[in-house]
C-alpha atoms as a PDB file:
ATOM      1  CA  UNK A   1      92.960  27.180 -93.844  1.00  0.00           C
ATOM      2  CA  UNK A   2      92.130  30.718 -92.792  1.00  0.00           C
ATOM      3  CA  UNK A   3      91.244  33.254 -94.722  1.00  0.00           C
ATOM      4  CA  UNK A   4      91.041  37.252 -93.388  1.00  0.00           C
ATOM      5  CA  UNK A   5      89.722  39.752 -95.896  1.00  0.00           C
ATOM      6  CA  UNK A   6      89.849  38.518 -99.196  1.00  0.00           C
ATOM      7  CA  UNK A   7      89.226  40.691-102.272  1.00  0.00           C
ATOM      8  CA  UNK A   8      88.995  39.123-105.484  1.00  0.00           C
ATOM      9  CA  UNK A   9      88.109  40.880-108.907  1.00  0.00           C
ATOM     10  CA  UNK A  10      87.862  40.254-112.743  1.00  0.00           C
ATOM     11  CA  UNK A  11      88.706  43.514-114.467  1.00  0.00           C
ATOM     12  CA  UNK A  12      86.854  45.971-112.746  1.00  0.00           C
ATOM     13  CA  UNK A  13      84.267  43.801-111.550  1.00  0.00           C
ATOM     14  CA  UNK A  14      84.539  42.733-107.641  1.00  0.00           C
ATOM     15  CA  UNK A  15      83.673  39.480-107.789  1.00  0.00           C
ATOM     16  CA  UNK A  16      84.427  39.198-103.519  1.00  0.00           C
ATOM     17  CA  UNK A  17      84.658  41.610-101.261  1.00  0.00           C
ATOM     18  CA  UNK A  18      86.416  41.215 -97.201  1.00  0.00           C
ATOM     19  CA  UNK A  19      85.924  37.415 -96.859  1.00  0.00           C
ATOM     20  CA  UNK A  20      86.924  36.092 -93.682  1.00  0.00           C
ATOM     21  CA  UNK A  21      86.172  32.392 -93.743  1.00  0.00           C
ATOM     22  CA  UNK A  22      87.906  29.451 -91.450  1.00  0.00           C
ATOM     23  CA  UNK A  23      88.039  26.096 -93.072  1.00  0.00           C
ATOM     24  CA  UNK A  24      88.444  23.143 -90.425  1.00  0.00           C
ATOM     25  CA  UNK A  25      89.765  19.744 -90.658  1.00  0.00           C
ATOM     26  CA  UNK A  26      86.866  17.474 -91.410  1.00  0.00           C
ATOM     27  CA  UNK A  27      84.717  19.557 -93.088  1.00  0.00           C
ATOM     28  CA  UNK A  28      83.018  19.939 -96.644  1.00  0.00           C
ATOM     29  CA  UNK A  29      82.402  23.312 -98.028  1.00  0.00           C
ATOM     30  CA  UNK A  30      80.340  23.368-101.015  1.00  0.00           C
ATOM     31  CA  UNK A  31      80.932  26.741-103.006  1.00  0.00           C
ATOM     32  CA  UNK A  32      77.883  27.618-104.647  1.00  0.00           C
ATOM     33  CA  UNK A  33      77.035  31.169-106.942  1.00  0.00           C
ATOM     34  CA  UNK A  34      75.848  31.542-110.492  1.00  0.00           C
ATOM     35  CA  UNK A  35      78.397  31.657-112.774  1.00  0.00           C
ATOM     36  CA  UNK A  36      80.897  34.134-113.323  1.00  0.00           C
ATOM     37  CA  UNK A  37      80.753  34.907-109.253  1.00  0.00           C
ATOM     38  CA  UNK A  38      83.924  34.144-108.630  1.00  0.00           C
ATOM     39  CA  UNK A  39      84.109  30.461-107.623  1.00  0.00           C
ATOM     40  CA  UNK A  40      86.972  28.702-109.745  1.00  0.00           C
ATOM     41  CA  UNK A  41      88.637  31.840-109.108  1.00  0.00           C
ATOM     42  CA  UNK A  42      88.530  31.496-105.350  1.00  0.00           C
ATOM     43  CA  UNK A  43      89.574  28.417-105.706  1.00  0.00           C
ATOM     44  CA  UNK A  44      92.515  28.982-107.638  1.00  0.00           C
ATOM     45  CA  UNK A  45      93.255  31.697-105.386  1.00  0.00           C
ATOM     46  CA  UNK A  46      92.761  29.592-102.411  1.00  0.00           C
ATOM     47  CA  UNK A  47      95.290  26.678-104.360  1.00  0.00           C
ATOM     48  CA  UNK A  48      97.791  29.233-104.439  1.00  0.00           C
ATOM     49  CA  UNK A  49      97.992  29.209-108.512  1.00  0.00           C
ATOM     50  CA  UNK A  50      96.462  33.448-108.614  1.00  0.00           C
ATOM     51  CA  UNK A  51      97.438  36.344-106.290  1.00  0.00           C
ATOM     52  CA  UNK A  52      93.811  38.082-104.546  1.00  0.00           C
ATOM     53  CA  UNK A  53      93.465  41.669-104.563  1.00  0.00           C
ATOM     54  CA  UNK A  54      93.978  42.115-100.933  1.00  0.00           C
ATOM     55  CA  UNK A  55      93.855  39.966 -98.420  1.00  0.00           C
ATOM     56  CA  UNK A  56      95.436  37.268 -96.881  1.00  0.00           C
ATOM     57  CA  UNK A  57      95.383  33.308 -96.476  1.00  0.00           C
ATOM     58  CA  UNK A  58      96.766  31.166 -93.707  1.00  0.00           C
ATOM     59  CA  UNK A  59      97.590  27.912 -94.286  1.00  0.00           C
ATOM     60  CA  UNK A  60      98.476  25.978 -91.052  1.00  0.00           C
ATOM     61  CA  UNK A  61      98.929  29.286 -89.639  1.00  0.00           C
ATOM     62  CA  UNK A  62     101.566  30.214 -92.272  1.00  0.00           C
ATOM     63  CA  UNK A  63     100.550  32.419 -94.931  1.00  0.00           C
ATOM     64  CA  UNK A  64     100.014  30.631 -98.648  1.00  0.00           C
ATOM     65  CA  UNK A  65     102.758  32.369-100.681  1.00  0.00           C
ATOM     66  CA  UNK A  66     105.689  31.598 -97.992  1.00  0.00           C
ATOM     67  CA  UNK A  67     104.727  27.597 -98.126  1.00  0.00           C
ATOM     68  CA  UNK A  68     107.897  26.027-100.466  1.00  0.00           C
ATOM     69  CA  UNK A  69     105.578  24.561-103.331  1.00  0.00           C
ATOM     70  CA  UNK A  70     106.584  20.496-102.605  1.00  0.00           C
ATOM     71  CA  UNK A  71     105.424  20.572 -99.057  1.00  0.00           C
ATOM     72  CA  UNK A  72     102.646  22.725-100.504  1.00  0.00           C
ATOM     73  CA  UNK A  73     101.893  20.149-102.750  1.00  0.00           C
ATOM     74  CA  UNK A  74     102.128  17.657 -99.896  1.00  0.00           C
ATOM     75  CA  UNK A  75      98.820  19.481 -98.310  1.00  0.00           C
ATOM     76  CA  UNK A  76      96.603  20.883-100.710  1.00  0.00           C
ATOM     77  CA  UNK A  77      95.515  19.271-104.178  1.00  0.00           C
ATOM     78  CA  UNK A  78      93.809  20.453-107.073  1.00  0.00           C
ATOM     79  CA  UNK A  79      91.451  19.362-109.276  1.00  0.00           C
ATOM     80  CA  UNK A  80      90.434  21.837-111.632  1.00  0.00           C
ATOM     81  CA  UNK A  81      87.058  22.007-113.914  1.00  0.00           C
ATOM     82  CA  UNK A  82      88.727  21.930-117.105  1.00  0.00           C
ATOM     83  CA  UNK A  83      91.833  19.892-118.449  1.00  0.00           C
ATOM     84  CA  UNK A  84      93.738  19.332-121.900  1.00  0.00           C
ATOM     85  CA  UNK A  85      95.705  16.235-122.860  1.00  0.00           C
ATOM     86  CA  UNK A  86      98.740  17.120-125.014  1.00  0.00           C
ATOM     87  CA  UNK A  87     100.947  14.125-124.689  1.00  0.00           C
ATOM     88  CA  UNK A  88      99.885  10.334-124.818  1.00  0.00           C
ATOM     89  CA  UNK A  89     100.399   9.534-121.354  1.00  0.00           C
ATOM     90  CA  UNK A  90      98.729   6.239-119.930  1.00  0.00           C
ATOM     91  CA  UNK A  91      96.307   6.482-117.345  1.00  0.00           C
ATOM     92  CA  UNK A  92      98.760   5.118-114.700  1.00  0.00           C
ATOM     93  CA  UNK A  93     101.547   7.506-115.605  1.00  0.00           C
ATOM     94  CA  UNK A  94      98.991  10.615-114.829  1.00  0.00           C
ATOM     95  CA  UNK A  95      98.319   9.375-111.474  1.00  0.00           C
ATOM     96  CA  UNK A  96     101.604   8.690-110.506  1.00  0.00           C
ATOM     97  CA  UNK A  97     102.771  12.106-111.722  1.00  0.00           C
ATOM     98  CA  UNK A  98     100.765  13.249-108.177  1.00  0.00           C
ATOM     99  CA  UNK A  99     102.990  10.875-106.224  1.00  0.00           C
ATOM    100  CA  UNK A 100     106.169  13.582-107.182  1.00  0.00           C
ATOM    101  CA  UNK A 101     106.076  15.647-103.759  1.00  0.00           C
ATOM    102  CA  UNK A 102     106.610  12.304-101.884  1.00  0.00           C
ATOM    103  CA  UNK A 103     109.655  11.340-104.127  1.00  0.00           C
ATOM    104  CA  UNK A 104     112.134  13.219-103.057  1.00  0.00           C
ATOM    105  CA  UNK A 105     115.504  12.672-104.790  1.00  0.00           C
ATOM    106  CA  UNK A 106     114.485   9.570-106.588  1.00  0.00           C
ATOM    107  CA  UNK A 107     114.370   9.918-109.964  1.00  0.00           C
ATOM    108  CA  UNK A 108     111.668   6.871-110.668  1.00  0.00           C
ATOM    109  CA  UNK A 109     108.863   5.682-108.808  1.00  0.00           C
ATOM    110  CA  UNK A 110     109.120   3.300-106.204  1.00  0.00           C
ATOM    111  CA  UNK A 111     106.833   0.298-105.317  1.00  0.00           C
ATOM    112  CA  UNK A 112     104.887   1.889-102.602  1.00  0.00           C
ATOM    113  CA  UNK A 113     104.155   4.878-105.341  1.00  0.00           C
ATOM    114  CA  UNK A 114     102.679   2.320-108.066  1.00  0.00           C
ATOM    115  CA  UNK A 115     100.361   0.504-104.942  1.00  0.00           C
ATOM    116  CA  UNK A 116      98.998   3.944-104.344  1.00  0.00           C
ATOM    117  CA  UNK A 117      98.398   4.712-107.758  1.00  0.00           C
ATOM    118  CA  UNK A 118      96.304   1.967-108.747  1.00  0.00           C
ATOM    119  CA  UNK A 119      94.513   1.490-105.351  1.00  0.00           C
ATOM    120  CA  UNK A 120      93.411   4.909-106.279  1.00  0.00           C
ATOM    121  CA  UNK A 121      92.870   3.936-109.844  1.00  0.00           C
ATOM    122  CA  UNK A 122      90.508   0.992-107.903  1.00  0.00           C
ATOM    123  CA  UNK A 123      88.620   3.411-106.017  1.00  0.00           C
ATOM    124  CA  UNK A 124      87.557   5.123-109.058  1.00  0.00           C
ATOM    125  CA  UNK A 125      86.569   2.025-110.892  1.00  0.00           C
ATOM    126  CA  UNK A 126      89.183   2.759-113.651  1.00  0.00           C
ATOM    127  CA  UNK A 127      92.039   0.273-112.879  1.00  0.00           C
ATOM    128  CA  UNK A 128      91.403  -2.202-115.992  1.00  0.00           C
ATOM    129  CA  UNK A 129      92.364   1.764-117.728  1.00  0.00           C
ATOM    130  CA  UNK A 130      95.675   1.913-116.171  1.00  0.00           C
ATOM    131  CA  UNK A 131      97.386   1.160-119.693  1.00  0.00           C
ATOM    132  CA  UNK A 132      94.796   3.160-121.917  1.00  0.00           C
ATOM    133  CA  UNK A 133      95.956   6.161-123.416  1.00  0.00           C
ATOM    134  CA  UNK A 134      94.279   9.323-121.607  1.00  0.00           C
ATOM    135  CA  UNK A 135      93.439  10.957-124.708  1.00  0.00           C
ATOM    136  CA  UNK A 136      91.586   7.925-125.738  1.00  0.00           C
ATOM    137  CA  UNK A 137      89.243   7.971-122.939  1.00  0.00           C
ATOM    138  CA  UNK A 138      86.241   8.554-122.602  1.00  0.00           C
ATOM    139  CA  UNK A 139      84.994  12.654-120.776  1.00  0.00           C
ATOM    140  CA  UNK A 140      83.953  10.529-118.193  1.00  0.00           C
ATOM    141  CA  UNK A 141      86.598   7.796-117.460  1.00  0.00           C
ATOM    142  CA  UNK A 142      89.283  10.918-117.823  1.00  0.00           C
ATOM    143  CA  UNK A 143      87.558  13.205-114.977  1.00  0.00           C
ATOM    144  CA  UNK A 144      87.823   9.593-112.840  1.00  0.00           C
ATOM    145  CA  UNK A 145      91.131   9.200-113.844  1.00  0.00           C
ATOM    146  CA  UNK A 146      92.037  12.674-112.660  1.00  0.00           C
ATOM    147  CA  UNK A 147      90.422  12.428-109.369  1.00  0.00           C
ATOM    148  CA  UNK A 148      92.319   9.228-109.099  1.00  0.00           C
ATOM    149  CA  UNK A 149      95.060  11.259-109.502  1.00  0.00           C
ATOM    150  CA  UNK A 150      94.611  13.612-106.507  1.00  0.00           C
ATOM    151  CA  UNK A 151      93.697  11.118-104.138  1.00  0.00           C
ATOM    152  CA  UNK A 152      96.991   9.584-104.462  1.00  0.00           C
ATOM    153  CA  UNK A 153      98.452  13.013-104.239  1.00  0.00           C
ATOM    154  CA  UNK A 154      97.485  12.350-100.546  1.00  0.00           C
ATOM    155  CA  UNK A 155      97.089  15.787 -99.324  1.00  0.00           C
ATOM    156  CA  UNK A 156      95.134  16.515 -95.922  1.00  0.00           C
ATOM    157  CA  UNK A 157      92.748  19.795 -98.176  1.00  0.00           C
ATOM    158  CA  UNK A 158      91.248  18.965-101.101  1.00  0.00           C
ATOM    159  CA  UNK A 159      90.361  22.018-103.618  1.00  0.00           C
ATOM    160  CA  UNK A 160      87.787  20.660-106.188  1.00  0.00           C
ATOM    161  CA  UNK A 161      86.142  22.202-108.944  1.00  0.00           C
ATOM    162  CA  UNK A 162      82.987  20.452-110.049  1.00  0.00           C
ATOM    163  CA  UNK A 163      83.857  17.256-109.735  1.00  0.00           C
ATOM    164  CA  UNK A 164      81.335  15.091-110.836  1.00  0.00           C
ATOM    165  CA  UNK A 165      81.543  17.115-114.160  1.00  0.00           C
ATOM    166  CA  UNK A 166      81.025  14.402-116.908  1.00  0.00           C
ATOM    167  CA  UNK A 167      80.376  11.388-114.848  1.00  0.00           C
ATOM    168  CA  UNK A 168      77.172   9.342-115.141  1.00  0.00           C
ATOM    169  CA  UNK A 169      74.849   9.159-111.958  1.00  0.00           C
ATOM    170  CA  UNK A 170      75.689   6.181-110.385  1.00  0.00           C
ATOM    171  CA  UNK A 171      79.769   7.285-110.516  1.00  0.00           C
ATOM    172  CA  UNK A 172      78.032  10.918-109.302  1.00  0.00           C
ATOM    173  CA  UNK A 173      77.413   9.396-106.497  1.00  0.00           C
ATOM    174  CA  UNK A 174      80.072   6.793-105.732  1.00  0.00           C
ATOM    175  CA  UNK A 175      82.350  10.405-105.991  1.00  0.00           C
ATOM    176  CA  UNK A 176      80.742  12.594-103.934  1.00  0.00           C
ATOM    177  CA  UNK A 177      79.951   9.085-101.317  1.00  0.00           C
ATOM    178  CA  UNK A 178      84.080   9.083-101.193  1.00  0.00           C
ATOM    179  CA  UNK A 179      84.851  12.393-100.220  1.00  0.00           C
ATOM    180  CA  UNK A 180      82.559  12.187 -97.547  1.00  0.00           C
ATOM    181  CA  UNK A 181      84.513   9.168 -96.511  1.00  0.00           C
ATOM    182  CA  UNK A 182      87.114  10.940 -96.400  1.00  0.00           C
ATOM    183  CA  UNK A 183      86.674  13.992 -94.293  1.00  0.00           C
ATOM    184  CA  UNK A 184      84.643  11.512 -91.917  1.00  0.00           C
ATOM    185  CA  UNK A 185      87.162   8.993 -91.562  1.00  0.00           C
ATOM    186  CA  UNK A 186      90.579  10.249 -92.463  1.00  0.00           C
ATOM    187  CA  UNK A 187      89.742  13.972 -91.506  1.00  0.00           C
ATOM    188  CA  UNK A 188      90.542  15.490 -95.016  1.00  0.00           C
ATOM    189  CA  UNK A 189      88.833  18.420 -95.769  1.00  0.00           C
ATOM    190  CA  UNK A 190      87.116  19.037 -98.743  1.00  0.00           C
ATOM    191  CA  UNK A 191      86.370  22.589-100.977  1.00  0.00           C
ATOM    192  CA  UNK A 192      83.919  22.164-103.805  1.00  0.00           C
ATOM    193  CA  UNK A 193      82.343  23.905-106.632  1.00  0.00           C
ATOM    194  CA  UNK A 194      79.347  22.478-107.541  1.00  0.00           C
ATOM    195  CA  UNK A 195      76.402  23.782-109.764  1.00  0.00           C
ATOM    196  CA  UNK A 196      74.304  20.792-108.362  1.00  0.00           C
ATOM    197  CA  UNK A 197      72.261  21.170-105.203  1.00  0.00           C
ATOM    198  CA  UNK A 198      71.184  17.837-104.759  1.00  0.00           C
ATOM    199  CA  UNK A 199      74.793  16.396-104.374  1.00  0.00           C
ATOM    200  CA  UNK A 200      76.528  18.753-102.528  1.00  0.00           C
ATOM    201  CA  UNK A 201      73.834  18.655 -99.883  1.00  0.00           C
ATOM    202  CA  UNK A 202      74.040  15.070 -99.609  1.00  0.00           C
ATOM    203  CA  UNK A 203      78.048  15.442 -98.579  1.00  0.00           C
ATOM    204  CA  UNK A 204      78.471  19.629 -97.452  1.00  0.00           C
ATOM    205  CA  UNK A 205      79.006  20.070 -93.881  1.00  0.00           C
ATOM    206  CA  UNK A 206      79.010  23.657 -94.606  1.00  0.00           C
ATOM    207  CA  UNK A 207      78.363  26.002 -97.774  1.00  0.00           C
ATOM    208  CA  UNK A 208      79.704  29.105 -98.667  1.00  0.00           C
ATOM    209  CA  UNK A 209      77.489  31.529-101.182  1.00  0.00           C
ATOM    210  CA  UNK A 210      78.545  34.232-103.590  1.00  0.00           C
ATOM    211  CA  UNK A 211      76.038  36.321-104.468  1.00  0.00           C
ATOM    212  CA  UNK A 212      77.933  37.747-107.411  1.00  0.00           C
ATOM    213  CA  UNK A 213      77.823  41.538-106.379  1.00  0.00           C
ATOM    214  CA  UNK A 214      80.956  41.202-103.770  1.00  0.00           C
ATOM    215  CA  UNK A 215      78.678  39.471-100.865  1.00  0.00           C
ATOM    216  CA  UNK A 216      78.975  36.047 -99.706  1.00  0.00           C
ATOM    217  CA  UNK A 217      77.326  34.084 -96.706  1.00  0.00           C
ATOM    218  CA  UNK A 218      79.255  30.936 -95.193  1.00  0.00           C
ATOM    219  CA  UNK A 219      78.304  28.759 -92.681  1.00  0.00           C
ATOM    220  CA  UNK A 220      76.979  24.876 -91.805  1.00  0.00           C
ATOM    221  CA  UNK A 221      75.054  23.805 -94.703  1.00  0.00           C
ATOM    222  CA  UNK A 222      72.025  23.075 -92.802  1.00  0.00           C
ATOM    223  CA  UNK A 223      71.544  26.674 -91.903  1.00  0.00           C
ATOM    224  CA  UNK A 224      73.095  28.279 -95.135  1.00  0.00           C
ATOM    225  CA  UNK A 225      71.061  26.208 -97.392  1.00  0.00           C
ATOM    226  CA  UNK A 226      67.211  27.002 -97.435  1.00  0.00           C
ATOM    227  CA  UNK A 227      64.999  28.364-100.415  1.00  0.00           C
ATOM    228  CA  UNK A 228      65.330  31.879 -99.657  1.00  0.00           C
ATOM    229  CA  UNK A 229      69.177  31.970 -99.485  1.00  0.00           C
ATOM    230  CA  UNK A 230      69.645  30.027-102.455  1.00  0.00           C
ATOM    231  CA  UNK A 231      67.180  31.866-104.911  1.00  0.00           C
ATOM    232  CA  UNK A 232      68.932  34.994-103.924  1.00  0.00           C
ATOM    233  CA  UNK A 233      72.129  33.754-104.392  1.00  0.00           C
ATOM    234  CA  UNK A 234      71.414  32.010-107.607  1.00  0.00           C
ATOM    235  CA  UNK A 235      68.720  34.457-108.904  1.00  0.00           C
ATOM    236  CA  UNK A 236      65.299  31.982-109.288  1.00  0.00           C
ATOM    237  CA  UNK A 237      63.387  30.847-107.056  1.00  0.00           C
ATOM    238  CA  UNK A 238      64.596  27.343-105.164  1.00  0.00           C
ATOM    239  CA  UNK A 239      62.581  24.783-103.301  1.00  0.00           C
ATOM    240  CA  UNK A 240      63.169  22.855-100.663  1.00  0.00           C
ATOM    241  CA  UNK A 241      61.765  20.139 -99.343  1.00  0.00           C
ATOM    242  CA  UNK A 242      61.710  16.533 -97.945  1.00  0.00           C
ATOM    243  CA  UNK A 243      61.226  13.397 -99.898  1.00  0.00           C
ATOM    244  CA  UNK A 244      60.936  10.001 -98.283  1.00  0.00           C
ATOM    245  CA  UNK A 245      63.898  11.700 -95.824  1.00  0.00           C
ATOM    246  CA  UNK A 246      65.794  12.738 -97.952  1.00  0.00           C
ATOM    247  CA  UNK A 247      66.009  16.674 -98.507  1.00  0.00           C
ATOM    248  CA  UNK A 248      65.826  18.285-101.905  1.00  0.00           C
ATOM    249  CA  UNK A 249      66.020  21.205-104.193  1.00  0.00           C
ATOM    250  CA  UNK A 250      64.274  21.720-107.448  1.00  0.00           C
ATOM    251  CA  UNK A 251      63.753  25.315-109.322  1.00  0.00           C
ATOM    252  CA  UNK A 252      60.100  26.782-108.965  1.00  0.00           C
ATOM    253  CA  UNK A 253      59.038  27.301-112.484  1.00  0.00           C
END
């Protein structure tokens, strides 16, 4: 995905100003800005689902608004921070909604479809939920559930808004351990929100800052991610440092 001079705004405020950003195959972007900077709206922007300001952005070398949406859908997915569940659809018919750009003219889903559906369901440890009712679930098991649901959307980006929103630590981790699986092995690439340094470090091959005022910094995470950089950008002062190997972030008091 390229990206040349993107404006975004809310009302009259510019949230980002001229971004020029490159996102390869392989990598993991972490987006990372207080809130209300502009990054679920960059994201939705970037997902195709709002028009920017100005600017323009290249998917595949084609731009974003002249891709049909079912081959679209066939490479970028979308998983966005918030989600309401008006019908009583079970937990396997939600994931194999995501298997629709891949169907073609058949009107039900085939075996291959169901396989993919509950492997995925098995990756997120919520396969014995296939039958439940996804309003009945719990915050957690339905965020799994919908991640479930874009992996077996099978698309080669992956647009992700705070993903391990709800889940309990150990599933935290099991999450953000997959999608680094993924871009390493299977060469997906990965955009995330995330308010939570400590995880996206642990899986970001490069971040991307917005400072809130229009600015931004991008770059390899090892680089874009010190103290300095991140207490501007977030607006109190950030540690860093290095705990039995592993590297860290906690908020100076």
């Amino acid at each position: 995905m390229d990206i040349r001079d993107l404006s975004l705004k809310a009302g009259n405020r510019q949230l980002i100003q001229h971004l020029n950003w490159t996102i390869n195959a392989g990598e993991c972007w972490c987006i990372i800005g207080r809130n209300g900077a502009g990054k679920s709206t960059l994201l939705r922007t970037l997902a195709g689902l709002r028009d920017a300001e100005s600017g323009q952005i290249f998917l595949h070398d084609k731009s974003l608004r002249d891709w049909p949406l079912l081959a679209l859908a066939r490479e970028r997915a979308f998983l966005p921070q918030n989600r309401t569940d008006a019908f009583a659809y079970r937990a396997i018919d939600t994931v194999l909604s995501a298997r629709h750009p891949y169907q073609g003219t058949q009107y039900w889903e085939s075996d291959s479809d169901l396989h993919i559906a509950m492997q995925a369901l098995r990756e997120l440890d919520v396969d014995d939920l296939a039958q439940r009712d996804v309003r009945s679930l719990s915050g957690g098991e339905r965020q799994r559930v919908a991640i479930a649901a874009l992996l077996a959307q099978d698309a080669q980006c992956m647009l992700l808004d705070e993903p391990a929103n709800a889940l309990d630590l150990a599933h935290q981790v099991r999450v953000m351990q997959l999608f680094s699986t993924l871009c390493r092995e299977q060469n997906k690439t990965v955009v995330m929100v995330s308010h939570d340094l400590n995880l996206a470090y642990r899986i970001a091959t490069h971040a991307l800052l917005l400072m809130g005022d229009g600015s931004w910094m991008a770059g390899p995470a090892e680089q874009i991610l010190d103290a300095e950089q991140l207490s501007h950008c977030l607006g109190h002062p950030i540690e860093r440092f290095t705990h039995h190997g592993q590297t860290l972030f906690l908020p100076r008091d």
